[in-house]
Protein backbone atom coordinates (compact mmCIF):
# COMPACT_ATOMS: atom_id res chain seq x y z
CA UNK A 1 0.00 0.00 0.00
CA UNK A 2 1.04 3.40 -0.88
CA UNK A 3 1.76 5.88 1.98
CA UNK A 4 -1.54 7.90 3.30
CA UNK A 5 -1.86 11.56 4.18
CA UNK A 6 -4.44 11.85 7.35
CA UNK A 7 -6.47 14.12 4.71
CA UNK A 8 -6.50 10.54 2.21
CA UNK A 9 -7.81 8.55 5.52
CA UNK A 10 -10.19 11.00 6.64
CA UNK A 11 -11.94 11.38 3.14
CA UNK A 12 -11.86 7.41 2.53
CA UNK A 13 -14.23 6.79 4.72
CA UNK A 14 -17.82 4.86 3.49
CA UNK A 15 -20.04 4.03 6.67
CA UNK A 16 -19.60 6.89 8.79
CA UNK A 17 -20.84 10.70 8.34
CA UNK A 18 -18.09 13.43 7.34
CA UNK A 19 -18.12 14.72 10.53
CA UNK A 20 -17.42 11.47 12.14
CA UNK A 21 -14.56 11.11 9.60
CA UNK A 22 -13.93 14.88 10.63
CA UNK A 23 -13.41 13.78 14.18
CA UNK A 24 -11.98 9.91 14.45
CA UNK A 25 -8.25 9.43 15.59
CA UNK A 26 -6.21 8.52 12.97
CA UNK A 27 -2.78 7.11 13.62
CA UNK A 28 0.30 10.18 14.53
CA UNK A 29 2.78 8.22 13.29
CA UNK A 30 1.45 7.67 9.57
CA UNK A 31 4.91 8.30 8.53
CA UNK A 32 6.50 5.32 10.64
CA UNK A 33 4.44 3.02 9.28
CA UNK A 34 6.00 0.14 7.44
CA UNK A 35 4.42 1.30 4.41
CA UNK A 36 5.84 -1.47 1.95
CA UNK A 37 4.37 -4.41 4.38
CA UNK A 38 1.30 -3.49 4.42
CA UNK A 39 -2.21 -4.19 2.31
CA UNK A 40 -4.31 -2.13 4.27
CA UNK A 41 -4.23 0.27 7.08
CA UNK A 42 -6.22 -0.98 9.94
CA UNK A 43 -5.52 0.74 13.24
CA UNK A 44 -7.40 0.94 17.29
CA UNK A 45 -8.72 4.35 18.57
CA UNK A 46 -6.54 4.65 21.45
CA UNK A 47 -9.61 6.87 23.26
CA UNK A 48 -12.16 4.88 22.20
CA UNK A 49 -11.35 1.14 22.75
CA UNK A 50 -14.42 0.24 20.95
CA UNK A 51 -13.78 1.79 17.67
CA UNK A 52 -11.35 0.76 15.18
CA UNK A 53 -10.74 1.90 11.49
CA UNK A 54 -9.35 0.03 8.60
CA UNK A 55 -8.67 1.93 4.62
CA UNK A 56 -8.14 -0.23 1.85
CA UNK A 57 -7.88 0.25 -1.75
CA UNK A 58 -10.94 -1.21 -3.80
CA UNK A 59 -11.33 -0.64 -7.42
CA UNK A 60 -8.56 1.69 -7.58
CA UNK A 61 -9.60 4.28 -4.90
CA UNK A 62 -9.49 4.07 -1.00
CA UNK A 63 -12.21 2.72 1.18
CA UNK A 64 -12.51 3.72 4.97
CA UNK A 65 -14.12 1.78 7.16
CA UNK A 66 -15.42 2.65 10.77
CA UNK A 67 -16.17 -0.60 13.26
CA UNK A 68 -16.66 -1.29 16.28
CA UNK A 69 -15.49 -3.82 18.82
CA UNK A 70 -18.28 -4.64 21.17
CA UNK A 71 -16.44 -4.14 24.33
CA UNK A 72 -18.73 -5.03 26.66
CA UNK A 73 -19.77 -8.95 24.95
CA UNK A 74 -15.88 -9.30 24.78
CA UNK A 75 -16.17 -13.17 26.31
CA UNK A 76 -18.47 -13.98 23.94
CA UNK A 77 -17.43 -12.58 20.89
CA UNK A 78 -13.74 -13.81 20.33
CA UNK A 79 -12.41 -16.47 18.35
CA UNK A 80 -8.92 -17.82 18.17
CA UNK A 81 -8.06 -17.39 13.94
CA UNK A 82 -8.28 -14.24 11.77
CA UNK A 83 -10.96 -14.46 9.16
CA UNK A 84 -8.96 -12.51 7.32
CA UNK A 85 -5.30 -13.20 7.54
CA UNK A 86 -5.91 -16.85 8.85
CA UNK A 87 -3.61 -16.13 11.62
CA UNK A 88 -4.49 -17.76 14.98
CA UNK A 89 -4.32 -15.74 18.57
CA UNK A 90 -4.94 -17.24 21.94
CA UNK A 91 -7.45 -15.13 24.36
CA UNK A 92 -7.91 -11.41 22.38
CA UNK A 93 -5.99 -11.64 19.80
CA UNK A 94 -9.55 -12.33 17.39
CA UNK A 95 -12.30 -10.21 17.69
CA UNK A 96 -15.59 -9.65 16.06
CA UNK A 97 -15.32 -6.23 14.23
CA UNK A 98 -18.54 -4.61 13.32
CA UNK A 99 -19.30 -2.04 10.50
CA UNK A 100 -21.95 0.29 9.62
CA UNK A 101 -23.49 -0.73 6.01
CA UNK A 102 -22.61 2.05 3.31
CA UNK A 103 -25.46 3.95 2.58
CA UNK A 104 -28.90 3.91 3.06
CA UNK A 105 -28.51 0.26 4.78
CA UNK A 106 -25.94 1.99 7.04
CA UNK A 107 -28.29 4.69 7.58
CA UNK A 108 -31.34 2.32 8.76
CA UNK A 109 -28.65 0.73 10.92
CA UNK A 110 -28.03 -2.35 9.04
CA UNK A 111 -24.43 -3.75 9.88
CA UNK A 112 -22.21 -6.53 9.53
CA UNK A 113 -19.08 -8.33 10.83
CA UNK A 114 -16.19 -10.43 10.67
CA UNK A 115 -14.03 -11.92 13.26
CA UNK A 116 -9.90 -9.66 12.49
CA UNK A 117 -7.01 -9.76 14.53
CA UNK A 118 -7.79 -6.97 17.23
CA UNK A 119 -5.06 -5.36 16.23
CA UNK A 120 -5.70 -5.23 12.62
CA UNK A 121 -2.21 -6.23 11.98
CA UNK A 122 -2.88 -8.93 9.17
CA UNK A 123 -0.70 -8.24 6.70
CA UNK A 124 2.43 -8.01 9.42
CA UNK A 125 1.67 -11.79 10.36
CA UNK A 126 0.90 -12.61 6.91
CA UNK A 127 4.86 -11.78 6.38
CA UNK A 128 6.36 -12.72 9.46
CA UNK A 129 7.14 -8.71 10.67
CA UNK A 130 4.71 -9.67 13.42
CA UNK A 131 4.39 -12.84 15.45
CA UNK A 132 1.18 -13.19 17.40
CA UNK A 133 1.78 -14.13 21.15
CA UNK A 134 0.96 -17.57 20.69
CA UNK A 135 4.35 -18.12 18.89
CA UNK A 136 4.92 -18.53 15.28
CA UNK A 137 2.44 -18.92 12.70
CA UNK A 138 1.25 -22.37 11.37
CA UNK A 139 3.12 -23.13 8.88
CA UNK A 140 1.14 -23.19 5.47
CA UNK A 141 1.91 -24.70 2.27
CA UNK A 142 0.67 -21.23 0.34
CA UNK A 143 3.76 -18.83 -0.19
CA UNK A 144 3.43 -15.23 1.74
CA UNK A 145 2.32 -13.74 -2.02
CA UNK A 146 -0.39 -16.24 -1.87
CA UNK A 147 -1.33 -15.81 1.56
CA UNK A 148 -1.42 -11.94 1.06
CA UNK A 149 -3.62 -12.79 -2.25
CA UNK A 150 -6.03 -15.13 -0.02
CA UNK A 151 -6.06 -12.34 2.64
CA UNK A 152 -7.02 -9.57 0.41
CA UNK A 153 -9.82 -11.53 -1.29
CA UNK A 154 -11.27 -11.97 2.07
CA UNK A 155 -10.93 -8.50 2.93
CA UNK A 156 -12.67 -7.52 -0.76
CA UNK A 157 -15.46 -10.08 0.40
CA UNK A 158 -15.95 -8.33 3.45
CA UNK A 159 -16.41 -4.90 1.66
CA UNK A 160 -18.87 -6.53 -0.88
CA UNK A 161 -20.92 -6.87 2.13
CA UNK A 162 -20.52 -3.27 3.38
CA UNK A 163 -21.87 -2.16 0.06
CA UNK A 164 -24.70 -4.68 -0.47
């Protein structure tokens, strides 16, 4: 992914109002960021633990997304692999990430989810930059270009939902 001014992130954003985007925290260290590594930018609201934000590119522009981890169901609603990256996390690691529909749907309140790493670090494990605290990876017979390929197709399946 290509590096991302905060005015780029702010005006990606699908599922949430303009002022929302206005006001959201996005990361102050956009250019630290291992820019080269990663497929998408997915990052926590450190003053909101129950918001987080991922921006992707689909069909050649950037797509913003606002969720939200339910932080008060957080027993129920974990599971130990990334739907996205594949990447398995004992206790938190997996969480269900919610997001406002685009659109009208969004507007009537219609949402849906997917269970991400909680710290939205997929394409880090994907490569091995990151190793989840459960160790190392398990080892997979799919090279890291294939595993990036798998994980983006799951991420473009997710945002086929968030515009249906």
């Amino acid at each position: 992914m290509k590096s991302l001014t905060e005015r780029e992130i702010r005006d990606s954003f699908v599922n949430c109002s303009k002022g929302e985007a206005k006001r959201l925290a996005v990361p102050r260290d956009l250019e630290l960021l291992p820019w080269d590594d990663l497929d998408f930018l997915g990052w926590r609201d450190p003053g909101a633990p129950d918001r987080s934000y991922l921006v992707s590119e689909r069909e050649g522009r950037l797509v913003g997304l606002s969720m939200r981890f339910p932080s008060s169901y957080r027993g129920f609603l974990h599971r130990s692999m990334c739907s996205l990256c594949l990447t398995v996390h004992p206790g938190n690691g997996v969480s269900l990430m919610t997001a406002r529909k685009a659109g009208t749907a969004g507007r009537e309140g219609n949402s849906v989810g997917l269970y991400m790493c909680t710290d939205l670090a997929c394409s880090l494990y994907v490569r091995g930059k990151k190793v989840p605290d459960s160790g190392p990876r398990i080892k997979e017979t799919l090279g890291v270009e294939e595993q990036v390929t798998r994980t983006m197709a799951n991420l473009s399946a997710f945002l086929d939902k968030v515009y249906a």
